[in-house]
Protein backbone atom coordinates (compact mmCIF):
# COMPACT_ATOMS: atom_id res chain seq x y z
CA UNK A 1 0.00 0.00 0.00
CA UNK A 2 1.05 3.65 -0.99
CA UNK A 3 0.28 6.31 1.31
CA UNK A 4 0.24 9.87 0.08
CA UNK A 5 0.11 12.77 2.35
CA UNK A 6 -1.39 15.78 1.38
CA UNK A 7 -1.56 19.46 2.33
CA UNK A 8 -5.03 20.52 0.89
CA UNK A 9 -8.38 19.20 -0.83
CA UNK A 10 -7.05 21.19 -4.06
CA UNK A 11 -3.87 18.66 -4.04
CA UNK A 12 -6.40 16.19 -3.54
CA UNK A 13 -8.42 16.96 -6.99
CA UNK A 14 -4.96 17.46 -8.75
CA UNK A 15 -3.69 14.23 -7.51
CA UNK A 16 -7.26 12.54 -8.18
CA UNK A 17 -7.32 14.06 -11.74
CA UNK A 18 -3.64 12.34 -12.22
CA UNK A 19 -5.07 9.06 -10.83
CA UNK A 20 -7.55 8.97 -13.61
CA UNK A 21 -5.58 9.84 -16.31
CA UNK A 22 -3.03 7.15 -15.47
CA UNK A 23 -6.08 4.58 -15.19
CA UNK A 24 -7.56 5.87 -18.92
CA UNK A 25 -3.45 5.39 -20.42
CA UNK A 26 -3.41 2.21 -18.80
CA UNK A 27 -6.66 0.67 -20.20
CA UNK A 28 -5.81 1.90 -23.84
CA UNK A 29 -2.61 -0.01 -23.42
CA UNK A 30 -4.25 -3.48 -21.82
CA UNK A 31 -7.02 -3.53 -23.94
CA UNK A 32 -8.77 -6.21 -23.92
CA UNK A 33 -7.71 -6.94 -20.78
CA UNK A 34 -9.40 -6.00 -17.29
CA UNK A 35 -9.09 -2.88 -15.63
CA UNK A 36 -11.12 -2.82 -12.46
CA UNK A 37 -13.00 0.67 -11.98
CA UNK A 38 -11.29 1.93 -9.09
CA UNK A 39 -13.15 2.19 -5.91
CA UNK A 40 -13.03 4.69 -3.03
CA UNK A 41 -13.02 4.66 1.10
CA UNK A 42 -13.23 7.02 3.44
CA UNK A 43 -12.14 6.99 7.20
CA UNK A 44 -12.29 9.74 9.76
CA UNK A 45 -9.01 9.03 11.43
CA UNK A 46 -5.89 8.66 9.35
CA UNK A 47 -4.69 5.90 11.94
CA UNK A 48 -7.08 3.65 11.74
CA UNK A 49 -7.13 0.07 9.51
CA UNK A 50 -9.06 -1.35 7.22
CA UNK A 51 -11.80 -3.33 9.28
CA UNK A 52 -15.08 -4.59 8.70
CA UNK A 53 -17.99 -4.03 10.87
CA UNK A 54 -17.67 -7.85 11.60
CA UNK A 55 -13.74 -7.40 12.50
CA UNK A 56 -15.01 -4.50 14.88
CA UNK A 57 -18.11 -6.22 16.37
CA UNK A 58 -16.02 -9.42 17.58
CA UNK A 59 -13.04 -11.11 17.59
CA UNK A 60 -14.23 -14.42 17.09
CA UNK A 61 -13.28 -16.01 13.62
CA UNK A 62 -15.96 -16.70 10.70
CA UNK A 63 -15.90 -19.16 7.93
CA UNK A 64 -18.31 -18.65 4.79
CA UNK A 65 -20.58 -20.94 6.52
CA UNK A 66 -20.43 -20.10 9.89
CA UNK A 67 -21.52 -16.27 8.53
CA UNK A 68 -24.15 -18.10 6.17
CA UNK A 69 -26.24 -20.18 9.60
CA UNK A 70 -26.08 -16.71 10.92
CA UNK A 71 -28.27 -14.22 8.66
CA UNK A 72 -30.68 -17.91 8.12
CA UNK A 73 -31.12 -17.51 11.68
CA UNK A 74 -31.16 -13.65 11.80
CA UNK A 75 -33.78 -13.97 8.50
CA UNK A 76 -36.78 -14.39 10.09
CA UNK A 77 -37.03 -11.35 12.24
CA UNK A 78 -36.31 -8.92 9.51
CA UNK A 79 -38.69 -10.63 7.25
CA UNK A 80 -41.27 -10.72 10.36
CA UNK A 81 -40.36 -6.38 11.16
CA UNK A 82 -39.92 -5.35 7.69
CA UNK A 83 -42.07 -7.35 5.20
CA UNK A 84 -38.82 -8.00 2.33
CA UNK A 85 -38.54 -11.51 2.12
CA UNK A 86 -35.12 -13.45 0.40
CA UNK A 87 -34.67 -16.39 -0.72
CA UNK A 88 -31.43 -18.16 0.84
CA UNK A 89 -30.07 -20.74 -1.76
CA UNK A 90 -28.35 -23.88 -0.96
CA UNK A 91 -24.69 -23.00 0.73
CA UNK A 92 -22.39 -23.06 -2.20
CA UNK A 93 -19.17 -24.72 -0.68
CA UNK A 94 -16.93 -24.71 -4.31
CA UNK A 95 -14.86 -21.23 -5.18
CA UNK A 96 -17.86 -19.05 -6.40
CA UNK A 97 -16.43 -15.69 -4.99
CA UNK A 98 -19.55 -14.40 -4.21
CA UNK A 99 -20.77 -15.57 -0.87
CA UNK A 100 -23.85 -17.29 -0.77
CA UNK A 101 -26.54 -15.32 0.41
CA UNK A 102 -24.82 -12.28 -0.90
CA UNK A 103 -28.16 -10.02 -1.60
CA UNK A 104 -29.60 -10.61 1.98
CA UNK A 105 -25.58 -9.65 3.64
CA UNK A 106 -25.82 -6.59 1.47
CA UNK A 107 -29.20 -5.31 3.30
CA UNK A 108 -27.89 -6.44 6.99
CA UNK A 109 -24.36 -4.20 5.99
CA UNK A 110 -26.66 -1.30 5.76
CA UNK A 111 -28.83 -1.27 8.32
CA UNK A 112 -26.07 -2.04 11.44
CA UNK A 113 -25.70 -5.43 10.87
CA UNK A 114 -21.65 -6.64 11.32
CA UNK A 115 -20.70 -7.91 8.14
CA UNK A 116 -17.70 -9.47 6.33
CA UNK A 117 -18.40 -6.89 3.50
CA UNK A 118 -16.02 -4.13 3.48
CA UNK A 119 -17.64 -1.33 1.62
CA UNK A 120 -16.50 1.09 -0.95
CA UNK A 121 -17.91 3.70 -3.45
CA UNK A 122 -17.15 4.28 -6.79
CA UNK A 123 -17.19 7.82 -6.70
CA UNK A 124 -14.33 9.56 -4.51
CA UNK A 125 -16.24 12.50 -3.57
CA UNK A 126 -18.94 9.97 -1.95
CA UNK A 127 -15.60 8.81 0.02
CA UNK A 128 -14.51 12.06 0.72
CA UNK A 129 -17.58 12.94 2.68
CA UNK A 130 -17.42 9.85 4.54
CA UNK A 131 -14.25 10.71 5.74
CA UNK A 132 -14.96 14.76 6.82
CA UNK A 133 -18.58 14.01 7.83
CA UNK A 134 -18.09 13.70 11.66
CA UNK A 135 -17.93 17.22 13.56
CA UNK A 136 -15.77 15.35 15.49
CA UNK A 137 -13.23 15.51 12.92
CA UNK A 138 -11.06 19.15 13.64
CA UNK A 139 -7.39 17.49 14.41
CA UNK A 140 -5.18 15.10 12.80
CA UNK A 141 -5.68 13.63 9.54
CA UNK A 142 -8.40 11.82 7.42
CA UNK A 143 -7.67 8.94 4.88
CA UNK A 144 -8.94 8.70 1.86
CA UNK A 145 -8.10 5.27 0.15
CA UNK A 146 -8.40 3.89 -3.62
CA UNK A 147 -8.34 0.59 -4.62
CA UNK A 148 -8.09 -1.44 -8.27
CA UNK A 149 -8.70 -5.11 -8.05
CA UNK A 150 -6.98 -5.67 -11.40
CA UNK A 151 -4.37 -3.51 -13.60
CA UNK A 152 -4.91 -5.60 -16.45
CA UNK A 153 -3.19 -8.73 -15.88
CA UNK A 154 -3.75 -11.70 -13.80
CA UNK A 155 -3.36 -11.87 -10.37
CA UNK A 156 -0.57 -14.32 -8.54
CA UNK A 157 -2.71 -16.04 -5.64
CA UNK A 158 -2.19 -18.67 -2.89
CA UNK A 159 -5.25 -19.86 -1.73
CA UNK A 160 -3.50 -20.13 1.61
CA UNK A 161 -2.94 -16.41 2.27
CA UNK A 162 -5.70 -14.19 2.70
CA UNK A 163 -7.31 -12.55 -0.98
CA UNK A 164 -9.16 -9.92 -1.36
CA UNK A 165 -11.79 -10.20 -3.87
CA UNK A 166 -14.22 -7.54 -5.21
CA UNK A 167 -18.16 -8.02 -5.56
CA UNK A 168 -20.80 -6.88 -8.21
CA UNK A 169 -22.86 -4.34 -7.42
CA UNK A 170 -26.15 -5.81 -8.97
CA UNK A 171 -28.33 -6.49 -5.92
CA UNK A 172 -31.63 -5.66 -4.85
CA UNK A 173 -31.57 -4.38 -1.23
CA UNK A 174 -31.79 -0.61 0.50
CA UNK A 175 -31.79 2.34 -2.80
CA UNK A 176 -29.14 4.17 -0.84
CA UNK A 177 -26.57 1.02 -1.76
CA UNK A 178 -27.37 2.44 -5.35
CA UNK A 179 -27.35 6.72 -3.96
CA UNK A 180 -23.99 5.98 -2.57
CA UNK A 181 -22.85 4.16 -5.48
CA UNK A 182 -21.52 0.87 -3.35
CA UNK A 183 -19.46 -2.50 -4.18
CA UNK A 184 -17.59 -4.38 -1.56
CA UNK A 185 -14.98 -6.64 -1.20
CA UNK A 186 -14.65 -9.55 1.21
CA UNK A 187 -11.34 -11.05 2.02
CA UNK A 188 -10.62 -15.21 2.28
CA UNK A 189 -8.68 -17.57 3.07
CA UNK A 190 -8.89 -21.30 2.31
CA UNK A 191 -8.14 -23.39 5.69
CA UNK A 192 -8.56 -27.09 4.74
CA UNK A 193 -12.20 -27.54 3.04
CA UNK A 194 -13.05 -23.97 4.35
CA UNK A 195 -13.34 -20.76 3.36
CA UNK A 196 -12.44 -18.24 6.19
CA UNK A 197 -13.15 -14.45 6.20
CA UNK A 198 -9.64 -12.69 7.59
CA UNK A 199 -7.97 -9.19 7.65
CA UNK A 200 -8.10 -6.69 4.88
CA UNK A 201 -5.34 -5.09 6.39
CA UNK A 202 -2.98 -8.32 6.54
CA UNK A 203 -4.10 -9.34 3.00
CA UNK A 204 -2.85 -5.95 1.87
CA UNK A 205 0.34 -5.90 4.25
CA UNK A 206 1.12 -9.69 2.44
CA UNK A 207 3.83 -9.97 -0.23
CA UNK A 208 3.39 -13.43 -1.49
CA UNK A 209 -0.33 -12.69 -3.38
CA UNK A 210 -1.07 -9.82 -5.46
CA UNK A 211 -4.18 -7.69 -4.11
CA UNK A 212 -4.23 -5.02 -6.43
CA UNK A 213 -3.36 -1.26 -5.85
CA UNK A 214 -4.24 0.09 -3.18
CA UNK A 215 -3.59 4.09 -2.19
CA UNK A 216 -4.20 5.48 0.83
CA UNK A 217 -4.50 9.16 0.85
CA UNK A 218 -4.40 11.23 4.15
CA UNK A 219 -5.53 15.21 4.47
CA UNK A 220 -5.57 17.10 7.29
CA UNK A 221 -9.32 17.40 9.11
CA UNK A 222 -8.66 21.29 8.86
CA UNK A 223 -10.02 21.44 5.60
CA UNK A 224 -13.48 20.03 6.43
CA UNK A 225 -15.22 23.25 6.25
CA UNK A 226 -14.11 23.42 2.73
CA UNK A 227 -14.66 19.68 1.71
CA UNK A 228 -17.94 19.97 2.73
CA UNK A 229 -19.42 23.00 1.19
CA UNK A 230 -17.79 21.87 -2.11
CA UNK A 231 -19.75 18.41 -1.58
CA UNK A 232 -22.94 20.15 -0.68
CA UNK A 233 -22.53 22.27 -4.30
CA UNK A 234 -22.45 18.87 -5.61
CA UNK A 235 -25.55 17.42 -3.74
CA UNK A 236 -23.48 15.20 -1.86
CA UNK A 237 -25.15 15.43 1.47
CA UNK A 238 -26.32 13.05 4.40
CA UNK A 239 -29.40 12.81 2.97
CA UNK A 240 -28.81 12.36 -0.49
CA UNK A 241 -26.62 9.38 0.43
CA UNK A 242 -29.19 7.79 3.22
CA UNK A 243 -32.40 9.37 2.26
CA UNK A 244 -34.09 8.89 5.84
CA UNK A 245 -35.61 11.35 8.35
CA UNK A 246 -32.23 11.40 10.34
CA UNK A 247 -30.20 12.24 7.57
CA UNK A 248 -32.39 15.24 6.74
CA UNK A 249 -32.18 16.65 10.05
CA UNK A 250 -28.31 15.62 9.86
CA UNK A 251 -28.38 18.12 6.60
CA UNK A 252 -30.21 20.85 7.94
CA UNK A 253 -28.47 21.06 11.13
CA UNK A 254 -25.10 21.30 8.60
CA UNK A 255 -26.54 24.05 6.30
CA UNK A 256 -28.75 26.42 8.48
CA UNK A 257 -26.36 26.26 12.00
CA UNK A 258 -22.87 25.07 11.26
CA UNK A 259 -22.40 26.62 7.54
CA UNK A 260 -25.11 29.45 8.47
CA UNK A 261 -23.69 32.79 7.21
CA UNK A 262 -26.54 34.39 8.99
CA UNK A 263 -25.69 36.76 12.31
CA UNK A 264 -27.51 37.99 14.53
């Protein structure tokens, strides 16, 4: 992993507009081959890892079936409270690197659920107000990370070591998966006959298999004020990206007492 400190969100659109250009070269010169779209994080707190919600909820160990008895048994009571039903096919236990299940994870991610899904947006400016949205960020340094699954050739993997592998974005679940323009990757490992979810952060940090690129970006929390006005021009708000009651007020409060220009 790269990390790139910057000094200002107007280094941060130079160095984005560089990142693209790079990408467009590239796929002109691998044609036909793959060149993953890229996809964007953002973290309030330059320090901390890569983690899912899962890694951050407990530190006991999952396998792909483990996870999979969980949201059967966690099924019923959202059908029961919220009237979507799934339908939970047979567990797939071959290399299919989509976890079975996959639609009904997607909806427990975004409503609190933990989750071996480690989410990301395709758009950077979606990630960027991720990482400034908290008032509590004022000191330090936010991170802003990139990541592209495939530069166009293939990948060198030990099924052994952990792998990160991305995940479509076709799913029906909750419209703001499609308002915050989401895909997610889940990282494995095979022990014995099993598939076991493990560490972004380690799979990243390991030089035998090839993850990708991944960039990690840091600004200073400074230029919030400025990050988010520039997002709000855009339409990139809390509400926008969640569309619920909360998020409204979440916008309001932002625009009429925290960016108010009005005195008394």
């Amino acid at each position: 992993m790269e990390t790139i400190d910057l000094d200002s969100w107007d280094d941060f659109e130079k160095s984005l507009s560089s990142f693209f250009d790079e990408l467009n070269e590239l796929k002109k010169k691998k044609d036909p081959l793959q060149v993953s779209t890229p996809l964007f994080r953002g973290q309030s707190n330059a320090s901390w890892t890569l983690q899912t919600t899962l890694e951050r909820f407990t530190d006991r160990t999952f396998d792909a079936l483990d996870y999979y008895r969980t949201i059967g048994r966690v099924k019923p009571a959202v059908v029961s409270i919220t009237g979507k039903d799934w339908t939970l096919p047979k567990f797939q236990t071959d290399c299919n690197p989509y976890p079975t299940g996959y639609e009904l994870m997607v909806y427990l991610r975004h409503h609190g659920f933990p989750s071996p899904l480690l989410d990301w947006t395709r758009s950077p400016y979606v990630a960027a107000f991720f990482a400034f949205r908290s008032q509590q960020v004022e000191h330090g340094r936010v991170a802003i990370y990139s990541y592209v699954e495939y530069l166009g050739d293939a990948r060198g993997v030990f099924i052994s070591s952990p792998l990160v592998q991305g995940l479509h974005p076709y799913v029906e679940t909750h419209k703001r998966h499609y308002a915050q323009q989401c895909e997610y990757t889940i990282c494995v490992k095979g022990v014995e006959d099993r598939r076991v979810y493990c560490s972004h952060e380690a799979a990243f940090s390991d030089a035998v298999s090839d993850q990708g690129q991944l960039k990690k970006i840091t600004l200073p929390a400074s230029e919030r004020k400025c990050v988010l006005e520039q997002l709000q021009r855009m339409n990139i708000t809390a509400f926008s990206l969640f569309g619920s009651e909360e998020s409204l007020m979440e916008m309001l409060a932002y625009s009429e007492i925290e960016n108010s220009s009005e005195t008394e």
